[in-house]
N, C-alpha and C. Protein backbone atom coordinates (compact mmCIF):
# COMPACT_ATOMS: atom_id res chain seq x y z
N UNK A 1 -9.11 -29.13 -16.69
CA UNK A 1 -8.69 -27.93 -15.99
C UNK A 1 -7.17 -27.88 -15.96
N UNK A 2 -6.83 -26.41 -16.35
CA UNK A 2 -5.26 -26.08 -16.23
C UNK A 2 -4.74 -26.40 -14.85
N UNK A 3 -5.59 -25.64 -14.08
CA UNK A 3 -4.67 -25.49 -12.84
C UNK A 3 -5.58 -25.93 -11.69
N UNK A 4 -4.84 -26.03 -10.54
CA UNK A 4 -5.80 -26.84 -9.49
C UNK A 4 -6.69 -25.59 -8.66
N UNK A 5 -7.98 -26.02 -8.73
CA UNK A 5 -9.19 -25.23 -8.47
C UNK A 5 -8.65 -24.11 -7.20
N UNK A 6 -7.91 -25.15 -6.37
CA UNK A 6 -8.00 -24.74 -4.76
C UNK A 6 -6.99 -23.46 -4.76
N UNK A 7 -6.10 -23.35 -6.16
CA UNK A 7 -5.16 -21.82 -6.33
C UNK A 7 -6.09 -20.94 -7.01
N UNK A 8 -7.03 -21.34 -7.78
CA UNK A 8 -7.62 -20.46 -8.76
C UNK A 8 -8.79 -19.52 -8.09
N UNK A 9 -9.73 -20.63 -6.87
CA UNK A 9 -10.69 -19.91 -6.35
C UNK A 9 -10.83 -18.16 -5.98
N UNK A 10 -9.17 -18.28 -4.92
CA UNK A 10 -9.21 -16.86 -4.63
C UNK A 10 -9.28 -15.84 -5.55
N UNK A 11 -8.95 -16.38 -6.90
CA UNK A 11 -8.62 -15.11 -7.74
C UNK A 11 -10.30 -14.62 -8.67
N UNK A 12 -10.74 -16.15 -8.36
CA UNK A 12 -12.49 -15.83 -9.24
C UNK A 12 -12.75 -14.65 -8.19
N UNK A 13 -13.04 -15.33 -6.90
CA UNK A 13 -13.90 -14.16 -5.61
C UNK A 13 -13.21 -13.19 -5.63
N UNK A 14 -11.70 -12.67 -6.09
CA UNK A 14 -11.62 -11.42 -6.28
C UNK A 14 -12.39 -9.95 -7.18
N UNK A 15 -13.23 -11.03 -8.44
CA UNK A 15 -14.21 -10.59 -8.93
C UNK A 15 -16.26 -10.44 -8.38
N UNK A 16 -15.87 -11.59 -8.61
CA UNK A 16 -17.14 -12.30 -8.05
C UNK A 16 -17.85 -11.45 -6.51
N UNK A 17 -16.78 -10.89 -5.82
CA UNK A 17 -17.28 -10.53 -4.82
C UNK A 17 -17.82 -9.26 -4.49
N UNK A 18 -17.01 -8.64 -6.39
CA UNK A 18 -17.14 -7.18 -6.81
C UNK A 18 -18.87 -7.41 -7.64
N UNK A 19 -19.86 -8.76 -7.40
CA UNK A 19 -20.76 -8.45 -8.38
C UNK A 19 -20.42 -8.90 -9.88
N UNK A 20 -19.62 -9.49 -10.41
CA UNK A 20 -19.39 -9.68 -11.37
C UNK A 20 -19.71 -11.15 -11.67
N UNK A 21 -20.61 -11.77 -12.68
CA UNK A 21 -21.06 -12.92 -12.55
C UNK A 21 -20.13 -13.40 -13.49
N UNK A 22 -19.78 -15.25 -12.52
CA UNK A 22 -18.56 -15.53 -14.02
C UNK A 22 -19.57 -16.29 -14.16
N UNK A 23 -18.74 -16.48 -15.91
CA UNK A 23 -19.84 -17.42 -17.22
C UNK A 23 -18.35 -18.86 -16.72
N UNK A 24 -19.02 -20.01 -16.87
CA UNK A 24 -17.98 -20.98 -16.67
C UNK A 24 -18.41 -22.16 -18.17
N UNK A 25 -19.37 -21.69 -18.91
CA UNK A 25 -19.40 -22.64 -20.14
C UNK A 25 -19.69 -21.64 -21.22
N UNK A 26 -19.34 -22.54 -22.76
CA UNK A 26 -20.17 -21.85 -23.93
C UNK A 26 -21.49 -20.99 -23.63
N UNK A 27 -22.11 -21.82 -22.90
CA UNK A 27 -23.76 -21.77 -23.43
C UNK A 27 -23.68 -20.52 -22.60
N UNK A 28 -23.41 -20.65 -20.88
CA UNK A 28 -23.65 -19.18 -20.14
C UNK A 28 -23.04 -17.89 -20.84
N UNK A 29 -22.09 -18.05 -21.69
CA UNK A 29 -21.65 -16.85 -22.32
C UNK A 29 -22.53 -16.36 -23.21
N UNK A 30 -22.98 -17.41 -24.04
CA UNK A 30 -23.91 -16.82 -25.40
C UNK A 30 -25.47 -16.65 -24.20
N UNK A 31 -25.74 -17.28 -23.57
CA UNK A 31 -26.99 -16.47 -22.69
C UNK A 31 -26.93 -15.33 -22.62
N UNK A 32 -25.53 -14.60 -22.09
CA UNK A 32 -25.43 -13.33 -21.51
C UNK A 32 -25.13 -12.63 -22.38
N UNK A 33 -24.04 -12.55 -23.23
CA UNK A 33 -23.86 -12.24 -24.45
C UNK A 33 -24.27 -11.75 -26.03
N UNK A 34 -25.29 -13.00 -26.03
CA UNK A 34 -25.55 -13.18 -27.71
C UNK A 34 -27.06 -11.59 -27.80
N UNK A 35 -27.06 -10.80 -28.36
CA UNK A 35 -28.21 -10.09 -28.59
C UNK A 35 -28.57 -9.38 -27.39
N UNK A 36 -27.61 -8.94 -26.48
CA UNK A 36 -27.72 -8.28 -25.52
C UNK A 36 -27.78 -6.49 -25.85
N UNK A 37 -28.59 -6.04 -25.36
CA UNK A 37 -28.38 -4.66 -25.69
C UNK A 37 -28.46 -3.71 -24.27
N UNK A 38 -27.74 -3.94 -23.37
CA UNK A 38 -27.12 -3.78 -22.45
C UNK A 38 -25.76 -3.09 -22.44
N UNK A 39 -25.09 -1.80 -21.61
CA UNK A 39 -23.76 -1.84 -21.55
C UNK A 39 -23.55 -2.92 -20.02
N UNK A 40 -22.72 -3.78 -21.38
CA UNK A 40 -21.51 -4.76 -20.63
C UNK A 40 -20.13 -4.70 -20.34
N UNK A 41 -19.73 -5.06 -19.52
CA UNK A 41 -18.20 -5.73 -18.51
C UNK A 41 -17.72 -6.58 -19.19
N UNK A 42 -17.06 -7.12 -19.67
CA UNK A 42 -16.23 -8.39 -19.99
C UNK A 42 -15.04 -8.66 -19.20
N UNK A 43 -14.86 -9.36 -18.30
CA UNK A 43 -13.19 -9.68 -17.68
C UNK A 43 -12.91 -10.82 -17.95
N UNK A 44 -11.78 -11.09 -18.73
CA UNK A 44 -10.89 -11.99 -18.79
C UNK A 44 -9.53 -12.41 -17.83
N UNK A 45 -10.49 -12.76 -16.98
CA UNK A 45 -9.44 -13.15 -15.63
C UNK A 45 -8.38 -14.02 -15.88
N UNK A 46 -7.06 -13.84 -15.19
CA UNK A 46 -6.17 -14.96 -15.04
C UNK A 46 -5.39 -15.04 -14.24
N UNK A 47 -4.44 -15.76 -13.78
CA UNK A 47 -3.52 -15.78 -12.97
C UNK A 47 -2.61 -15.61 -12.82
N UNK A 48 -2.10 -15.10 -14.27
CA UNK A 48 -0.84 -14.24 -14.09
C UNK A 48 -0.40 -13.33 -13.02
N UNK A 49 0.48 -12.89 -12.95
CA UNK A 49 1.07 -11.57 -11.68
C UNK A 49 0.37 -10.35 -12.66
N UNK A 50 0.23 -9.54 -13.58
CA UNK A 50 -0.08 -8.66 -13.83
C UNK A 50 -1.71 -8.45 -13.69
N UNK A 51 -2.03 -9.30 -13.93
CA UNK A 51 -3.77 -9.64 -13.46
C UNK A 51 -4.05 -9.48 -12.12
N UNK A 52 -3.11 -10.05 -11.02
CA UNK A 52 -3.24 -9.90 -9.49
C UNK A 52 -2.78 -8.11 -9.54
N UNK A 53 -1.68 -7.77 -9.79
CA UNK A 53 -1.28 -6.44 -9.22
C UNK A 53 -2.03 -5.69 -10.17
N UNK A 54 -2.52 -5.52 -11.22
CA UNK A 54 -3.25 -4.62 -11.80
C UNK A 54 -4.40 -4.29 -12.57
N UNK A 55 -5.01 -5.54 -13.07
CA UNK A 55 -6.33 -6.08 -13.44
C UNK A 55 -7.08 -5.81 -12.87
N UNK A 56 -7.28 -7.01 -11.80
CA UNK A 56 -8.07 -6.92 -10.80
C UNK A 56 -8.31 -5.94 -9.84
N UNK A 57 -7.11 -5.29 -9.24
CA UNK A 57 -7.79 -4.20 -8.21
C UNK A 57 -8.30 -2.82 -9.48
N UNK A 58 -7.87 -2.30 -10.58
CA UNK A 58 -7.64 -1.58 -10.80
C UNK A 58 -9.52 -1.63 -11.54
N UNK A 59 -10.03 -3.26 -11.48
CA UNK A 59 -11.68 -3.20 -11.95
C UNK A 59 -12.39 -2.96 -10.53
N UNK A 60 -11.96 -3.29 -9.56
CA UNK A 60 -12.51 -2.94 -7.87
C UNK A 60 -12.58 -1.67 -7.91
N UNK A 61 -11.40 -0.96 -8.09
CA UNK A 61 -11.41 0.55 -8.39
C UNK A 61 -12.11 1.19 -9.19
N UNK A 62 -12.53 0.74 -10.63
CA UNK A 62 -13.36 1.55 -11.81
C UNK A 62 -14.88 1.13 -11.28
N UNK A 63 -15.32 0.07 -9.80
CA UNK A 63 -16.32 -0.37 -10.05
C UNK A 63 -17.15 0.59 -9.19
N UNK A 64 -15.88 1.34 -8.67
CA UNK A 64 -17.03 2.29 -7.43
C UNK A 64 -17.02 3.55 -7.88
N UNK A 65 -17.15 3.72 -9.20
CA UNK A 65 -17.46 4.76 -9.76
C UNK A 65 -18.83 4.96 -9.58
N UNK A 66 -19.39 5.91 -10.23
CA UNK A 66 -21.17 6.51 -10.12
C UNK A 66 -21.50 5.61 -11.61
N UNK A 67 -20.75 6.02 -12.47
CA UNK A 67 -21.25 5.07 -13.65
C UNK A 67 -20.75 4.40 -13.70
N UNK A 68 -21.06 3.01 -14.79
CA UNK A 68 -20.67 1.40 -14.75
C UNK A 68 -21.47 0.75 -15.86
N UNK A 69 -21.54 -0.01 -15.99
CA UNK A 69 -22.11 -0.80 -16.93
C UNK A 69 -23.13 -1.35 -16.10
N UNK A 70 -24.04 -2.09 -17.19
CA UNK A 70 -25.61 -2.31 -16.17
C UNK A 70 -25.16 -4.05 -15.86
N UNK A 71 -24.44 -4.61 -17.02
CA UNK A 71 -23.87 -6.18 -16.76
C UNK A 71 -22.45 -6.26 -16.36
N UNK A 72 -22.24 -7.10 -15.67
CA UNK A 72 -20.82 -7.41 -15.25
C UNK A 72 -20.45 -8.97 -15.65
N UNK A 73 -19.56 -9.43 -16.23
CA UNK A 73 -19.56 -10.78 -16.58
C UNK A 73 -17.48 -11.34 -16.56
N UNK A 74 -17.69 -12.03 -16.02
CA UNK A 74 -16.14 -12.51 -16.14
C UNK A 74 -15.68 -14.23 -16.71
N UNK A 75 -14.54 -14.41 -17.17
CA UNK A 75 -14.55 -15.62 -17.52
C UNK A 75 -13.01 -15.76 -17.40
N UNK A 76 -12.68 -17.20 -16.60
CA UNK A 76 -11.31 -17.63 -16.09
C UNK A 76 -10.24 -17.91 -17.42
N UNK A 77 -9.06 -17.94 -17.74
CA UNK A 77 -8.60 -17.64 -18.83
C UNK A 77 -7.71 -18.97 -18.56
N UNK A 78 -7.47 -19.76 -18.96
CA UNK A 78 -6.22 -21.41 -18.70
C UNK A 78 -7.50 -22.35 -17.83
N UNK A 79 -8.69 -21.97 -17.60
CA UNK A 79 -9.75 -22.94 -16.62
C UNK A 79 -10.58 -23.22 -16.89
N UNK A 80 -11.14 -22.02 -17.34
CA UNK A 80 -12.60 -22.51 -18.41
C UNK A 80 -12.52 -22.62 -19.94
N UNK A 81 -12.08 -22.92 -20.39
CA UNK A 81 -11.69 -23.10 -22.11
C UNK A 81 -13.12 -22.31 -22.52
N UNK A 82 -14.06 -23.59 -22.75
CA UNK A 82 -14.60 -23.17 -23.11
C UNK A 82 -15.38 -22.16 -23.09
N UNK A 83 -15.86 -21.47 -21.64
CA UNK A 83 -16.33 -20.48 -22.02
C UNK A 83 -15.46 -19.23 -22.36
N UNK A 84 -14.23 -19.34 -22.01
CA UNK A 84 -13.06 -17.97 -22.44
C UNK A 84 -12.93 -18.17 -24.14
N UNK A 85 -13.12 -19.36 -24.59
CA UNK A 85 -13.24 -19.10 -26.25
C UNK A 85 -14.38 -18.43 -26.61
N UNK A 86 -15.51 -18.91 -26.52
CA UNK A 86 -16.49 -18.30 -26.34
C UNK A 86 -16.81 -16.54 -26.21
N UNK A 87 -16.72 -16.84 -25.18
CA UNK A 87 -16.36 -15.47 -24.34
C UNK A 87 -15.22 -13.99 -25.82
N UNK A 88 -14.28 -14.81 -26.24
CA UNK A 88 -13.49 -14.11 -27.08
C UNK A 88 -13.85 -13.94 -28.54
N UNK A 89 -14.88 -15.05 -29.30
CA UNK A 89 -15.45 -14.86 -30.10
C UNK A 89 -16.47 -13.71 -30.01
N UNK A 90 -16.05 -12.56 -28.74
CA UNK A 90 -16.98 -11.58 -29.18
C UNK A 90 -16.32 -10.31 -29.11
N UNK A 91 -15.02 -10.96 -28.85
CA UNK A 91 -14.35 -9.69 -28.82
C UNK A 91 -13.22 -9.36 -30.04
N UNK A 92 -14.58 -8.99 -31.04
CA UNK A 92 -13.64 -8.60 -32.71
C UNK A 92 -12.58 -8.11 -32.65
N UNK A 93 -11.63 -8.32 -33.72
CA UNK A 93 -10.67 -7.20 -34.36
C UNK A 93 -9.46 -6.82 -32.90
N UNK A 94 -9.47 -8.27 -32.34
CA UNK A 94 -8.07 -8.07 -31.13
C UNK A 94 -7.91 -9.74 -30.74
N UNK A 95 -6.46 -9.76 -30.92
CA UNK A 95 -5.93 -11.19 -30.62
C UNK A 95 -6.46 -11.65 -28.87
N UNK A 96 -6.75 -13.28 -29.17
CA UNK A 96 -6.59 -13.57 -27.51
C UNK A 96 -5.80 -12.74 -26.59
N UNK A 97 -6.00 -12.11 -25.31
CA UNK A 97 -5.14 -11.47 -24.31
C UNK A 97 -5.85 -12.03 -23.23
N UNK A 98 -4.75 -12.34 -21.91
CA UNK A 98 -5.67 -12.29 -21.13
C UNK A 98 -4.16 -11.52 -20.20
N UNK A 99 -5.08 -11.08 -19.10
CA UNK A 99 -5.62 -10.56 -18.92
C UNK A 99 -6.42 -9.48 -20.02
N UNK A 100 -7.69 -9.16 -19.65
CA UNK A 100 -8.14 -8.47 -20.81
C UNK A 100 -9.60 -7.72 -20.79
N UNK A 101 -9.99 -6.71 -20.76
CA UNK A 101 -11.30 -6.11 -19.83
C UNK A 101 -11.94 -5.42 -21.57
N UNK A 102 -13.30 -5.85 -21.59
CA UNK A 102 -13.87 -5.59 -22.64
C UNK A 102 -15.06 -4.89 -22.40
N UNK A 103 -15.38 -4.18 -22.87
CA UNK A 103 -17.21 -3.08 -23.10
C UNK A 103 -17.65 -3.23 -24.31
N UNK A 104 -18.87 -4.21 -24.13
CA UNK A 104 -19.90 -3.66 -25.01
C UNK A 104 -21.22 -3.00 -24.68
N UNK A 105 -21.68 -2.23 -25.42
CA UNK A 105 -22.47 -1.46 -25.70
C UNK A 105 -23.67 -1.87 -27.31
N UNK A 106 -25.18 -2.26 -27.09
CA UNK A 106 -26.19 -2.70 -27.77
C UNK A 106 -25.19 -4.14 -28.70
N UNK A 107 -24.55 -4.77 -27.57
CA UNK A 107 -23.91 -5.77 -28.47
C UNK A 107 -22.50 -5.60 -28.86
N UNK A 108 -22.34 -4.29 -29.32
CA UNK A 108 -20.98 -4.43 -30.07
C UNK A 108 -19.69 -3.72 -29.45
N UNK A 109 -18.97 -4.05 -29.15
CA UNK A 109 -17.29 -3.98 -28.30
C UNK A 109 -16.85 -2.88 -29.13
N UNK A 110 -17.11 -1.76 -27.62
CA UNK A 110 -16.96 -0.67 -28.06
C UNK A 110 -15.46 -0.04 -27.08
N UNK A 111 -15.18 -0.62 -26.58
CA UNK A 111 -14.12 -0.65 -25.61
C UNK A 111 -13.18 -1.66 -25.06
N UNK A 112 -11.69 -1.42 -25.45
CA UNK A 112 -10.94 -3.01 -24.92
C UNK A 112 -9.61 -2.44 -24.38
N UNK A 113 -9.54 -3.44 -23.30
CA UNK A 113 -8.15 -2.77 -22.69
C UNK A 113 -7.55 -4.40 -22.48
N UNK A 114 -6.21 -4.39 -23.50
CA UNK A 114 -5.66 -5.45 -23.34
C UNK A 114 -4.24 -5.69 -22.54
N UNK A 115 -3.63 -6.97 -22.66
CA UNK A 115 -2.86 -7.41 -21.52
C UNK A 115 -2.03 -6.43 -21.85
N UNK A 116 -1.67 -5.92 -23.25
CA UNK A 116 -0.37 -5.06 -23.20
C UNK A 116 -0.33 -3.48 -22.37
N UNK A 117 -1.75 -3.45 -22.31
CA UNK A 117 -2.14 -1.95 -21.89
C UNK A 117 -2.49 -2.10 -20.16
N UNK A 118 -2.52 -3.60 -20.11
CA UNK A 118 -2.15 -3.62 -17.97
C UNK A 118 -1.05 -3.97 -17.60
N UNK A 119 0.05 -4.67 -18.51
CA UNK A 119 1.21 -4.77 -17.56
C UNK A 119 1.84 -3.17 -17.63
N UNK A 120 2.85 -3.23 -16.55
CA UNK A 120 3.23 -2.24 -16.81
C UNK A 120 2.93 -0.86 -16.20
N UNK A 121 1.81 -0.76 -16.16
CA UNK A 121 0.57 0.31 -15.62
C UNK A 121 0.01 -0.19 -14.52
N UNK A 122 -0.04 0.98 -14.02
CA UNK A 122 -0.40 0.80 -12.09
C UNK A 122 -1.69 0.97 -12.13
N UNK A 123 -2.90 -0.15 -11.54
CA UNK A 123 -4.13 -0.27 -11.26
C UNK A 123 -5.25 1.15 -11.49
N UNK A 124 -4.67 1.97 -10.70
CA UNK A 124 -4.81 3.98 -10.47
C UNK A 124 -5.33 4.03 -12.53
N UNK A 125 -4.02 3.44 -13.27
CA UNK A 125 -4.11 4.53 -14.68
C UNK A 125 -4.79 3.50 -15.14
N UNK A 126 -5.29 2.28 -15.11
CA UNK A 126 -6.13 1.19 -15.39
C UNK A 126 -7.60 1.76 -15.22
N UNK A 127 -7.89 1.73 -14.15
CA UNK A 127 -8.73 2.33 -13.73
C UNK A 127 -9.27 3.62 -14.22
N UNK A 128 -8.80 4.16 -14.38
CA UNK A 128 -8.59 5.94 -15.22
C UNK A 128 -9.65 6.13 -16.27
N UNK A 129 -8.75 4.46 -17.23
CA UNK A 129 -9.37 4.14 -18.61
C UNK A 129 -10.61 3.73 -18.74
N UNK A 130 -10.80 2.90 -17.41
CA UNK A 130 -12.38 2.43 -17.25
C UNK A 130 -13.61 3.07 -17.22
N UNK A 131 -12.72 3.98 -16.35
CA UNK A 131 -14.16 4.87 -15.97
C UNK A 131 -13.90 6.16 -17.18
N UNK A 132 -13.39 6.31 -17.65
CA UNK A 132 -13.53 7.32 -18.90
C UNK A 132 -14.19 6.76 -19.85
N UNK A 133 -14.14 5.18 -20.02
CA UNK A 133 -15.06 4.69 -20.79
C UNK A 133 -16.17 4.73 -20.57
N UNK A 134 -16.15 4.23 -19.12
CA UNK A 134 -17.79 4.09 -18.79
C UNK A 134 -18.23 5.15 -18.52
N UNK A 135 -17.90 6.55 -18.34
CA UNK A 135 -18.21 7.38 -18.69
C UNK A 135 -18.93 7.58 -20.05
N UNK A 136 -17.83 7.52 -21.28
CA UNK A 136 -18.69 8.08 -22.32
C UNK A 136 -19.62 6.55 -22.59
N UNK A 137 -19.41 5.83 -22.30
CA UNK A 137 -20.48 4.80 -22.83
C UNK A 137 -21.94 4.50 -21.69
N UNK A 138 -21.81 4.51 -20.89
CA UNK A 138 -22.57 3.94 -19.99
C UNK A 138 -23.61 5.17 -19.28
N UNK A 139 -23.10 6.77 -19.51
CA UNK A 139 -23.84 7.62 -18.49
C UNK A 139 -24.93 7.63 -19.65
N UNK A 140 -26.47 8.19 -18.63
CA UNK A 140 -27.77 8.07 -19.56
C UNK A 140 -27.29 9.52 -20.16
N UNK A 141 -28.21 9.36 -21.08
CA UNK A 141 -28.43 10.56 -22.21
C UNK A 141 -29.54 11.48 -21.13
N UNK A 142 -28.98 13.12 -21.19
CA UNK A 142 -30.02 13.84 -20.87
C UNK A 142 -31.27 14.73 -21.44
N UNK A 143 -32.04 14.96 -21.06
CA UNK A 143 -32.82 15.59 -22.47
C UNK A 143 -33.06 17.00 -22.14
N UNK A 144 -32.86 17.86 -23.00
CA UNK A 144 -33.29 19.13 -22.80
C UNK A 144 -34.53 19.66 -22.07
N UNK A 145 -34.86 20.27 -21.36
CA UNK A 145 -36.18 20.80 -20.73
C UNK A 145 -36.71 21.95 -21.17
């Protein structure tokens, strides 16, 4: 472990308390992960300052939307190695970031908002992005009558 548990805790239950289950090994990631056809959450938590001021509240904020994803899953970024490698082997076609909030949809990462796109940006326009995603990804299909 990077850092000592007793700094890191508060920042897991900042998720965790939102419902978001963290994966803390390989294997729990590919459980949740591998062949899922579910819309999913991905958070790549960390402890940086931009993760505290805008990551995190700004997923508290996208979470009390009406739509959402049906899974929520998070993984500690400098704590859990292995499952944040893991965890990133599913998130194609974008370098390690962490902080770093991912959507998939029947499996495949259809949505990524990386560290460059939270510093900088206030929780409010973080948030914005989320739920416009989970908007077009996550609301059911209606059917004509």
């Amino acid at each position: 472990m990077m850092y000592d548990e007793r700094f890191i805790a508060p920042m897991r239950q900042e998720l965790t308390h939102l419902g978001i289950e963290e994966l803390r090994s390989a294997a729990e990631v590919d459980a949740k992960l591998q062949d899922s056809q579910d819309t999913t959450l991905l958070v790549v938590n960390s402890m940086c300052g931009c993760a505290a001021r805008n990551a995190r509240p700004a997923i508290a904020a996208a979470l009390r939307h009406t739509v959402r994803p049906n899974r929520l899953f998070t993984v500690f970024s400098g704590q859990d190695a292995d499952a944040t490698r893991q965890a990133r082997s599913y998130i194609t076609g974008y370098p390690p970031s962490s902080p770093s909030i991912a959507m998939f949809k029947g499996g495949k990462l259809v949505h990524m908002i990386e560290r460059h796109q939270i510093e900088g940006r206030g929780a409010g326009e973080i948030a914005a992005d989320m739920t416009a995603a989970f908007d077009k990804y996550c609301a059911k299909e209606t059917t004509a009558v």
